[in-house]
Protein backbone atom coordinates (compact mmCIF):
# COMPACT_ATOMS: atom_id res chain seq x y z
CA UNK A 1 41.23 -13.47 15.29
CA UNK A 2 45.00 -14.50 15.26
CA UNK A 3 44.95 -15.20 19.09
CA UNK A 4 41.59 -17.59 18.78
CA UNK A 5 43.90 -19.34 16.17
CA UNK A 6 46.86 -19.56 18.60
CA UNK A 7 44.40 -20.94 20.56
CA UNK A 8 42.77 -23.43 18.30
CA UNK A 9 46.23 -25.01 17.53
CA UNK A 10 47.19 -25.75 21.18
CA UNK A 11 47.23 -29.40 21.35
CA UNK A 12 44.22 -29.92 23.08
CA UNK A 13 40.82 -32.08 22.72
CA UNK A 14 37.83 -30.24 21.55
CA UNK A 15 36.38 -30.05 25.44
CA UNK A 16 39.27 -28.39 27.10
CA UNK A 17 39.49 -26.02 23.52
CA UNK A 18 35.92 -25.21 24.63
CA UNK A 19 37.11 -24.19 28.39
CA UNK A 20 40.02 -22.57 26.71
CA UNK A 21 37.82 -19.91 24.40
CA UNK A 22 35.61 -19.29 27.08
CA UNK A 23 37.82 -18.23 29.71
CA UNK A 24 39.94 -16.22 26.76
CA UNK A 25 36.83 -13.95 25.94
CA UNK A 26 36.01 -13.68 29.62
CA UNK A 27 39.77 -12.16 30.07
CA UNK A 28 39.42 -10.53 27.24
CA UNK A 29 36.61 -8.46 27.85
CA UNK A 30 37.60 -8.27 31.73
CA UNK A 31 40.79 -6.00 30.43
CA UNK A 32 40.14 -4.80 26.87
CA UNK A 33 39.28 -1.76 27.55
CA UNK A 34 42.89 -1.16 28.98
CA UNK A 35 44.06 -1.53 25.59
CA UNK A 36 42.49 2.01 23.99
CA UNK A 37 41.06 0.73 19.91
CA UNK A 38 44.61 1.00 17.81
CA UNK A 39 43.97 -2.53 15.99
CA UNK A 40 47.87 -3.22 16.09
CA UNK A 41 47.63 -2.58 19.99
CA UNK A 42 44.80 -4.33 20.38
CA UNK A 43 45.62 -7.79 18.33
CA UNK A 44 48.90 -7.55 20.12
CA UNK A 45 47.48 -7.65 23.85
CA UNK A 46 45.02 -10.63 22.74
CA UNK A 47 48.26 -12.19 21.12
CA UNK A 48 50.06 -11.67 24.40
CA UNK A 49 46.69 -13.17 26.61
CA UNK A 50 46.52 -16.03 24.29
CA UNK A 51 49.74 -16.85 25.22
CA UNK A 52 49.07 -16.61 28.77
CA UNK A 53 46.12 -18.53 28.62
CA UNK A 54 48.13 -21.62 26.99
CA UNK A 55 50.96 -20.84 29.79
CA UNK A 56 48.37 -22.41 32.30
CA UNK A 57 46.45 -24.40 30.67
CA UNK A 58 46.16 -28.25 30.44
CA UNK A 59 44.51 -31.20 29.50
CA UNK A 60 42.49 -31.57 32.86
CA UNK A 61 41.31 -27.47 32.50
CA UNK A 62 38.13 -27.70 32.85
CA UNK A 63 37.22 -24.43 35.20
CA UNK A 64 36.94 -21.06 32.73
CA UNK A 65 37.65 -18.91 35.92
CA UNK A 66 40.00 -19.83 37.32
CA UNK A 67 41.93 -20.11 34.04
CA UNK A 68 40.85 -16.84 33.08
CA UNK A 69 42.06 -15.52 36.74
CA UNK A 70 45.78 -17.30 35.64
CA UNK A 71 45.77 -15.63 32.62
CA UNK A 72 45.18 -12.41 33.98
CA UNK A 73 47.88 -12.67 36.37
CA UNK A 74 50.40 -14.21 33.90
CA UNK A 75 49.65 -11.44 31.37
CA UNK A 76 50.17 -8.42 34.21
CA UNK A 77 53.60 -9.85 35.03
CA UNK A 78 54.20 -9.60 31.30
CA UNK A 79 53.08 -6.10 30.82
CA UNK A 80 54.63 -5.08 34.67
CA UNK A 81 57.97 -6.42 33.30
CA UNK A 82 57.67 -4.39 30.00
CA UNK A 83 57.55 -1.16 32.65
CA UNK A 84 53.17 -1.07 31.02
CA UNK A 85 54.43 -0.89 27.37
CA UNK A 86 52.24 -1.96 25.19
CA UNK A 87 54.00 -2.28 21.74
C-alpha cells in the first residue's frame, strides 16, 4: 500500500489521481509477476513504479495507457541501470 500512498500525495486533483491509480495497477499487474512474492521485493518494485508513474505524470494526464506504457519504460531504465537488481 505504501506506493498507492506515494501516489495519493502527488499534488494532483482527484480526476488525474483517478487516471493515476488506474494506470499504476494496470503496470502493476502487467510486470508483477517479474518480481517473484518476497514482500520486501515486491513493495520495493511498486515503490520504484510509483515513482515512475509520478516521473510522467501531469495535471493534463488523462490517458491510463499511455501513462502506464511511460511508466513501464521509465521503470526498465531504472532496473537496466541497476544491471536487473532488484534490492
Amino acid at each position: 500500500m505504501k506506493a498507492r500512498s506515494i501516489i495519493s500525495s502527488a499534488a494532483f486533483g482527484p480526476e488525474t489521481l483517478n487516471v493515476l491509480y488506474r494506470a499504476f495497477d494496470e503496470a502493476w499487474a502487467s510486470v508483477a509477476g517479474n518480481f517473484g512474492d518476497d514482500p520486501s521485493v515486491v513493495d520495493r518494485a511498486r515503490i520504484r513504479l510509483a515513482n515512475a508513474l509520478l516521473s510522467v505524470a501531469s495535471e493534463e494526464s488523462r490517458d491510463p495507457e499511455v501513462l502506464k506504457r511511460a511508466a513501464l519504460v521509465v521503470m526498465a531504465g531504472v532496473y537496466q541501470d541497476r544491471g536487473g537488481k532488484t534490492s
